[in-house]
PDB file of N, CA and C in Angstrom:
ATOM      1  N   UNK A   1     103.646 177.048  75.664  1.00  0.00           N
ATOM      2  CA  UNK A   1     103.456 177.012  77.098  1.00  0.00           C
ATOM      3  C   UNK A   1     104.741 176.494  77.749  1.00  0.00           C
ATOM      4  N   UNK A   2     105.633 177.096  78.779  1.00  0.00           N
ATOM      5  CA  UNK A   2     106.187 176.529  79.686  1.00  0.00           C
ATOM      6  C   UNK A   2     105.970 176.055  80.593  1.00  0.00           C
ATOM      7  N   UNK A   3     106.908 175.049  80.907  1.00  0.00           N
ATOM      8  CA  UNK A   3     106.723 174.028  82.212  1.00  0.00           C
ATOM      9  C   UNK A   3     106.894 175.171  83.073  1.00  0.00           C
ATOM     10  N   UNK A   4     106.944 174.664  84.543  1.00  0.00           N
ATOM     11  CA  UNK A   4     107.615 175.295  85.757  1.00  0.00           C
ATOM     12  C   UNK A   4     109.081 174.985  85.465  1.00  0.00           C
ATOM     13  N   UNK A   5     109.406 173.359  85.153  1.00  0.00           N
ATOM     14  CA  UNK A   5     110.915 173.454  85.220  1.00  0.00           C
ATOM     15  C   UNK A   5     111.741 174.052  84.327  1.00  0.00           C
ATOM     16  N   UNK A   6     110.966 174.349  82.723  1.00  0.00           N
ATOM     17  CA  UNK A   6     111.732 175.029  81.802  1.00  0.00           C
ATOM     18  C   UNK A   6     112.020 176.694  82.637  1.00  0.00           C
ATOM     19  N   UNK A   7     110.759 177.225  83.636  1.00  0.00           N
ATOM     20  CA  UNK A   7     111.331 178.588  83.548  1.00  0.00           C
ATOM     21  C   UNK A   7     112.423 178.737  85.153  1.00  0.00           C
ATOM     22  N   UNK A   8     112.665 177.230  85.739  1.00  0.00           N
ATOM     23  CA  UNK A   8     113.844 176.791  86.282  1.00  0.00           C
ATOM     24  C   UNK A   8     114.857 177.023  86.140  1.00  0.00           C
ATOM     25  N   UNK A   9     115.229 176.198  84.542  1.00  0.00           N
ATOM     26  CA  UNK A   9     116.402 176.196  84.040  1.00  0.00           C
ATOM     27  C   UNK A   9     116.845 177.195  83.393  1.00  0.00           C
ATOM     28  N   UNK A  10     115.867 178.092  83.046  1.00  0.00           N
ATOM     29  CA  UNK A  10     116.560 179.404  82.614  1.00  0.00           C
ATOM     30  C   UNK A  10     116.878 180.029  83.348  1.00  0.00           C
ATOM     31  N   UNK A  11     116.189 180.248  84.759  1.00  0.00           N
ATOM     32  CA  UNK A  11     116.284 180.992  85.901  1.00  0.00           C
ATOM     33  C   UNK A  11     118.258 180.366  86.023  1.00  0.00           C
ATOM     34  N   UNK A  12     118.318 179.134  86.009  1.00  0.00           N
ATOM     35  CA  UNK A  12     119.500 178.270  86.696  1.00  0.00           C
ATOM     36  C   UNK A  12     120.766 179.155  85.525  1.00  0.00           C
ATOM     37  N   UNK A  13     120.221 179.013  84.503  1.00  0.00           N
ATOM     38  CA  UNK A  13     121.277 179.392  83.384  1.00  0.00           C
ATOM     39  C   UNK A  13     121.443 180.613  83.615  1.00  0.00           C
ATOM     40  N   UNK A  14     120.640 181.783  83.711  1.00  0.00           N
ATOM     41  CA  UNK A  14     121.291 182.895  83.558  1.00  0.00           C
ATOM     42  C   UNK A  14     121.716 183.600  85.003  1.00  0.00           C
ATOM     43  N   UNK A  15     121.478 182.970  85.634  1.00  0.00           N
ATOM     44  CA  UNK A  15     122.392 182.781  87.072  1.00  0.00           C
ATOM     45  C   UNK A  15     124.315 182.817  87.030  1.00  0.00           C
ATOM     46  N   UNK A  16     123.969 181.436  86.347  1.00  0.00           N
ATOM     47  CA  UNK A  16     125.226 180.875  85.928  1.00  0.00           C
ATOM     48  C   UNK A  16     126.149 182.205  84.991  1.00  0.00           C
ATOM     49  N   UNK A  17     125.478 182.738  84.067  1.00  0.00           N
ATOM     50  CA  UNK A  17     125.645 183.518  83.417  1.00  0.00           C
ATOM     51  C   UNK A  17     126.281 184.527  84.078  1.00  0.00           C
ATOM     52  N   UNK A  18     125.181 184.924  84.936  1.00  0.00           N
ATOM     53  CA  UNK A  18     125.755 186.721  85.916  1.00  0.00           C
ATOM     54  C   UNK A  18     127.021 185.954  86.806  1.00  0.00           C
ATOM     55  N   UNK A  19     127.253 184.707  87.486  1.00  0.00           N
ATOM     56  CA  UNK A  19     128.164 184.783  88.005  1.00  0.00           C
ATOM     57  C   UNK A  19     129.437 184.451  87.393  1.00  0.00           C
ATOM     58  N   UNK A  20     129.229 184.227  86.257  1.00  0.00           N
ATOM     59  CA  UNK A  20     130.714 184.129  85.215  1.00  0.00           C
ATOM     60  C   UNK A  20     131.015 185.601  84.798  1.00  0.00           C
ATOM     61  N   UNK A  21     130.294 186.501  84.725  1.00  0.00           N
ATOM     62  CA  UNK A  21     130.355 187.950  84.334  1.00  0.00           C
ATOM     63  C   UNK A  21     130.826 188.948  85.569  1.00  0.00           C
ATOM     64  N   UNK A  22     130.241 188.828  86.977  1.00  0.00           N
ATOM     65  CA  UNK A  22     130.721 189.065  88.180  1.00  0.00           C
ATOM     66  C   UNK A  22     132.508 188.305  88.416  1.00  0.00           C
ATOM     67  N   UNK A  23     132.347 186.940  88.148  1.00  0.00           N
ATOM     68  CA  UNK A  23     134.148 186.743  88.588  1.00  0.00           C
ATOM     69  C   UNK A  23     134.701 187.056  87.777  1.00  0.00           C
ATOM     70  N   UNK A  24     134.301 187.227  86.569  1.00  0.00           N
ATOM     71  CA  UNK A  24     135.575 187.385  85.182  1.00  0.00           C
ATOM     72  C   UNK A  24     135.513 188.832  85.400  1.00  0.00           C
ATOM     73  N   UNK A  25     134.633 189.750  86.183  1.00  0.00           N
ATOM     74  CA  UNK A  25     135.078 191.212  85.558  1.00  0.00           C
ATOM     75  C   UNK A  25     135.909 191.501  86.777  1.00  0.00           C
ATOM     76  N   UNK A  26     135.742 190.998  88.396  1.00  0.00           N
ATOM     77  CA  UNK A  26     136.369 191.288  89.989  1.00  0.00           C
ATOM     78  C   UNK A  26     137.073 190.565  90.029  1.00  0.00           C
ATOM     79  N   UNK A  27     137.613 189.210  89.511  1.00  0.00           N
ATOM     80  CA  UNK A  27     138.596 188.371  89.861  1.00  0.00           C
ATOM     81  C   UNK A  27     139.112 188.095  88.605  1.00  0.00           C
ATOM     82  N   UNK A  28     140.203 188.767  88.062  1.00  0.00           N
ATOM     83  CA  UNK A  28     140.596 188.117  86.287  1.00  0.00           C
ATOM     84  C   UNK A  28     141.613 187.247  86.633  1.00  0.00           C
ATOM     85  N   UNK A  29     142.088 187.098  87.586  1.00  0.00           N
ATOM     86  CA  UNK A  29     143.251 186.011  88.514  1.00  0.00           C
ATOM     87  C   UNK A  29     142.280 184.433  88.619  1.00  0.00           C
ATOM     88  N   UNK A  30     141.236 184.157  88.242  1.00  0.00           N
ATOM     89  CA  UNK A  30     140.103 183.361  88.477  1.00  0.00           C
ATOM     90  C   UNK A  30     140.761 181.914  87.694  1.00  0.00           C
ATOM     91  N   UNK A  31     140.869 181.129  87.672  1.00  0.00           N
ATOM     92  CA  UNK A  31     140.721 180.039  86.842  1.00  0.00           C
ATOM     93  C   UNK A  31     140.023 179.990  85.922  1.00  0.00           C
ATOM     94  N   UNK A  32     140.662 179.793  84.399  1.00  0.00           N
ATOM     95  CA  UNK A  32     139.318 179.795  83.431  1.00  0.00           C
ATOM     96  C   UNK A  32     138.726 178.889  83.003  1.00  0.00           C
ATOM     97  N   UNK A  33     139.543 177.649  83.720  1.00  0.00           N
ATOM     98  CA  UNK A  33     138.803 175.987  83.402  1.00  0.00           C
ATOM     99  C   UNK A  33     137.235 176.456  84.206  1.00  0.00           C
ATOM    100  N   UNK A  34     137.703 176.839  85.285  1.00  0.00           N
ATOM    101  CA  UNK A  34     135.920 177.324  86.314  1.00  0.00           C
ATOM    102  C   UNK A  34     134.869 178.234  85.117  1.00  0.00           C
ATOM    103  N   UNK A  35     135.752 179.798  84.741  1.00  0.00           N
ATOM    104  CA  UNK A  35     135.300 180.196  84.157  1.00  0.00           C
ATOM    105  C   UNK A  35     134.285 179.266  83.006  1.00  0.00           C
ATOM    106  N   UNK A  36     135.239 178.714  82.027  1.00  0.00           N
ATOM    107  CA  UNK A  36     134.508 178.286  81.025  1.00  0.00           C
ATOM    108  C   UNK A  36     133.775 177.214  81.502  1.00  0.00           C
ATOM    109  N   UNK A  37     133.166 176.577  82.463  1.00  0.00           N
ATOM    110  CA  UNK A  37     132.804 175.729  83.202  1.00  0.00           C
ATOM    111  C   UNK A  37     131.783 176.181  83.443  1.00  0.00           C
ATOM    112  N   UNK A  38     131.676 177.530  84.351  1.00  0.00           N
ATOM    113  CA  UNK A  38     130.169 178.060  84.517  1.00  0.00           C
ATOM    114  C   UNK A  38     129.734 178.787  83.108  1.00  0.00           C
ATOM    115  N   UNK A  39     129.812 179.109  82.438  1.00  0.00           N
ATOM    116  CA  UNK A  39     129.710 179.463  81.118  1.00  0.00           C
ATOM    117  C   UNK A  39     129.280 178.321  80.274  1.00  0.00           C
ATOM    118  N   UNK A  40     129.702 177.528  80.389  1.00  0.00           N
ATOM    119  CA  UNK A  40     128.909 176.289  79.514  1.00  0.00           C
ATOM    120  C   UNK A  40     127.981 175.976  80.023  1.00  0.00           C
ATOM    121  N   UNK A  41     127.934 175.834  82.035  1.00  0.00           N
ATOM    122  CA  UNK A  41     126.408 175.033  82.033  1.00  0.00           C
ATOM    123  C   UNK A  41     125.513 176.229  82.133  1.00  0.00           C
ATOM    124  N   UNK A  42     125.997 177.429  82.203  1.00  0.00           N
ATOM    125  CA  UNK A  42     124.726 178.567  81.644  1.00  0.00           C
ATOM    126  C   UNK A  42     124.694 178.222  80.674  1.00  0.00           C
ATOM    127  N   UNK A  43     125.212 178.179  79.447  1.00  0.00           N
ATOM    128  CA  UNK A  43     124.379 177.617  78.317  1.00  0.00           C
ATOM    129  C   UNK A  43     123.438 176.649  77.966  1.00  0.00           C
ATOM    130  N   UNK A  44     123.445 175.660  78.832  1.00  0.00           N
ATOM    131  CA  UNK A  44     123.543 174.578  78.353  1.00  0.00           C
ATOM    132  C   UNK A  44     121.603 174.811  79.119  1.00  0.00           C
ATOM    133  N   UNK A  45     122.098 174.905  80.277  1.00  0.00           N
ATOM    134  CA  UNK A  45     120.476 175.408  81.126  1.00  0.00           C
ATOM    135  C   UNK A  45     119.709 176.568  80.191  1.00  0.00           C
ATOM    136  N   UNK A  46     120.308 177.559  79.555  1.00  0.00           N
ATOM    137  CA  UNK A  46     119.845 178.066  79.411  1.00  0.00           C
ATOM    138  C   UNK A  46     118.825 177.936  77.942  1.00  0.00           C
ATOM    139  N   UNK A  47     119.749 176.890  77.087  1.00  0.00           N
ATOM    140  CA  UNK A  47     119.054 176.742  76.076  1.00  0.00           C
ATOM    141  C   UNK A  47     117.902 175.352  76.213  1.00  0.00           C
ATOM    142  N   UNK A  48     117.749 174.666  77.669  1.00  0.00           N
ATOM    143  CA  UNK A  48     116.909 173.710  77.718  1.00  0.00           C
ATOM    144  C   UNK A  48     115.539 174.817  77.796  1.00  0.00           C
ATOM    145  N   UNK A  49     115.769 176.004  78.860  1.00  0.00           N
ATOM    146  CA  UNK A  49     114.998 176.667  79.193  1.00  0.00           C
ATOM    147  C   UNK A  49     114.203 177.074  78.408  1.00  0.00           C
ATOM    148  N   UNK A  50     114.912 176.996  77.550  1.00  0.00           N
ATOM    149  CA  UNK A  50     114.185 177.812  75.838  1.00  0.00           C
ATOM    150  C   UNK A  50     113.736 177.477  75.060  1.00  0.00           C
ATOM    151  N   UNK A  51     113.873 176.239  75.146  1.00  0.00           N
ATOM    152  CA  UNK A  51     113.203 174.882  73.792  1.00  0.00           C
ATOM    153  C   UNK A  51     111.705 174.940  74.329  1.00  0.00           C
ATOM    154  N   UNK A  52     111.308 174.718  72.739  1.00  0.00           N
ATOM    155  CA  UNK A  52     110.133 174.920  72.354  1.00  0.00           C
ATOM    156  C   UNK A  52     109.084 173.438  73.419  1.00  0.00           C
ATOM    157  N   UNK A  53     107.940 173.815  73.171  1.00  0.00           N
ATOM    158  CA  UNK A  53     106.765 173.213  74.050  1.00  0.00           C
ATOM    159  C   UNK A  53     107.291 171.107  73.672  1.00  0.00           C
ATOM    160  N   UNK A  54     107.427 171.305  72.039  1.00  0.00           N
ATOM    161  CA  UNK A  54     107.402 169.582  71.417  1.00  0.00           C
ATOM    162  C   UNK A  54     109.105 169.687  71.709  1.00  0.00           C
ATOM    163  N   UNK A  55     109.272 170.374  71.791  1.00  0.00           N
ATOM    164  CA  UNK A  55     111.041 169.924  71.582  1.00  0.00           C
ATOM    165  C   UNK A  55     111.210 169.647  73.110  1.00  0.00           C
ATOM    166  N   UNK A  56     110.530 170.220  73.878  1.00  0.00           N
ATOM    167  CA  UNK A  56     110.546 169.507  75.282  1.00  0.00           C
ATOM    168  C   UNK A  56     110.466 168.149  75.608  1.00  0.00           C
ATOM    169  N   UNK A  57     109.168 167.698  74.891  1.00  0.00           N
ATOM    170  CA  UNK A  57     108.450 166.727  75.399  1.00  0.00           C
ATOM    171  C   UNK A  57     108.992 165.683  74.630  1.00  0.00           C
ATOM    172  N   UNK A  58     109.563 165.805  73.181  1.00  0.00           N
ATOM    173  CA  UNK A  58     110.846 164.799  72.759  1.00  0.00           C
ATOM    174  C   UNK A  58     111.984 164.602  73.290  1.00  0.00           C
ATOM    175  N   UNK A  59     112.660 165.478  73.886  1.00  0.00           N
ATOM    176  CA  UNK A  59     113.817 165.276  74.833  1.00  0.00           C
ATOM    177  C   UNK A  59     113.496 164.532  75.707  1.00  0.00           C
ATOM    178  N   UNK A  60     112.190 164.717  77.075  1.00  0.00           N
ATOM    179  CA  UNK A  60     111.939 163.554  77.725  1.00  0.00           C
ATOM    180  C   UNK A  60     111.612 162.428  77.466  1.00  0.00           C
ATOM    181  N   UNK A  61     110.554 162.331  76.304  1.00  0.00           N
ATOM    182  CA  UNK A  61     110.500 161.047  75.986  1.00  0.00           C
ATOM    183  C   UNK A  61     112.133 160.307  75.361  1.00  0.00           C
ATOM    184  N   UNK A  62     112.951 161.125  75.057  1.00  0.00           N
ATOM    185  CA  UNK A  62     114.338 160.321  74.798  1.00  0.00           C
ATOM    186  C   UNK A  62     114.920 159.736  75.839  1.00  0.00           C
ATOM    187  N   UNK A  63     115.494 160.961  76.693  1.00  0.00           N
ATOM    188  CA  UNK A  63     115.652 160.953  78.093  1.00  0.00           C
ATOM    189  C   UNK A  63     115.041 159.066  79.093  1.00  0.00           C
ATOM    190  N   UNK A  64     113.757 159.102  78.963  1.00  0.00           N
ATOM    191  CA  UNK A  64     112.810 158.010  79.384  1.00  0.00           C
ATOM    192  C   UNK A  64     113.019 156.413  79.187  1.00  0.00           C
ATOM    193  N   UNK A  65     113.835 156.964  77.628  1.00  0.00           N
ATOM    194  CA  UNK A  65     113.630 155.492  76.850  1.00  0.00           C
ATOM    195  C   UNK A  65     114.339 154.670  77.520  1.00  0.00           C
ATOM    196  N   UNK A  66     115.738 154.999  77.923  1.00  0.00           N
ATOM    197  CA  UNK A  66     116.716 154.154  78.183  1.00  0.00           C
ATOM    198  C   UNK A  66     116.282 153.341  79.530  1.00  0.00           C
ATOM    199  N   UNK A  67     115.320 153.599  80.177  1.00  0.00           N
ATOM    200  CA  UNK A  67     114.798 153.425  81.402  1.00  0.00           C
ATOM    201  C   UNK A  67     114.718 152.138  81.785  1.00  0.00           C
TER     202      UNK A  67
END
């Protein structure tokens, strides 16, 4: 089962995704520190998006602890 926010962060990641694919293919003059910049946090969203139901709910409870 997904959260609402897991299908968020995928939504957020592969966002990130199309607009690293849009500037890198219309602007190759682009900065690639940006480039690889939006490219990582599409990843990074995109693979929270994707973790499993317990692998969720261990990340927050990690997340929590330090609280």
């Amino acid at each position: 089962m997904k959260t609402a926010a897991q299908r968020w962060l995928a939504l957020v990641g592969g966002l990130f995704g199309l607009v690293y694919l849009i500037l890198n293919n219309q602007l190759p003059s682009f900065p690639d520190f940006l480039l690889g910049l939006l490219l990582g946090l599409g990843m990074v969203f995109l693979l929270l998006g994707l973790l499993p139901g317990e692998g969720w709910r261990r990340l927050r409870k990690w997340k929590r602890r330090g609280e």
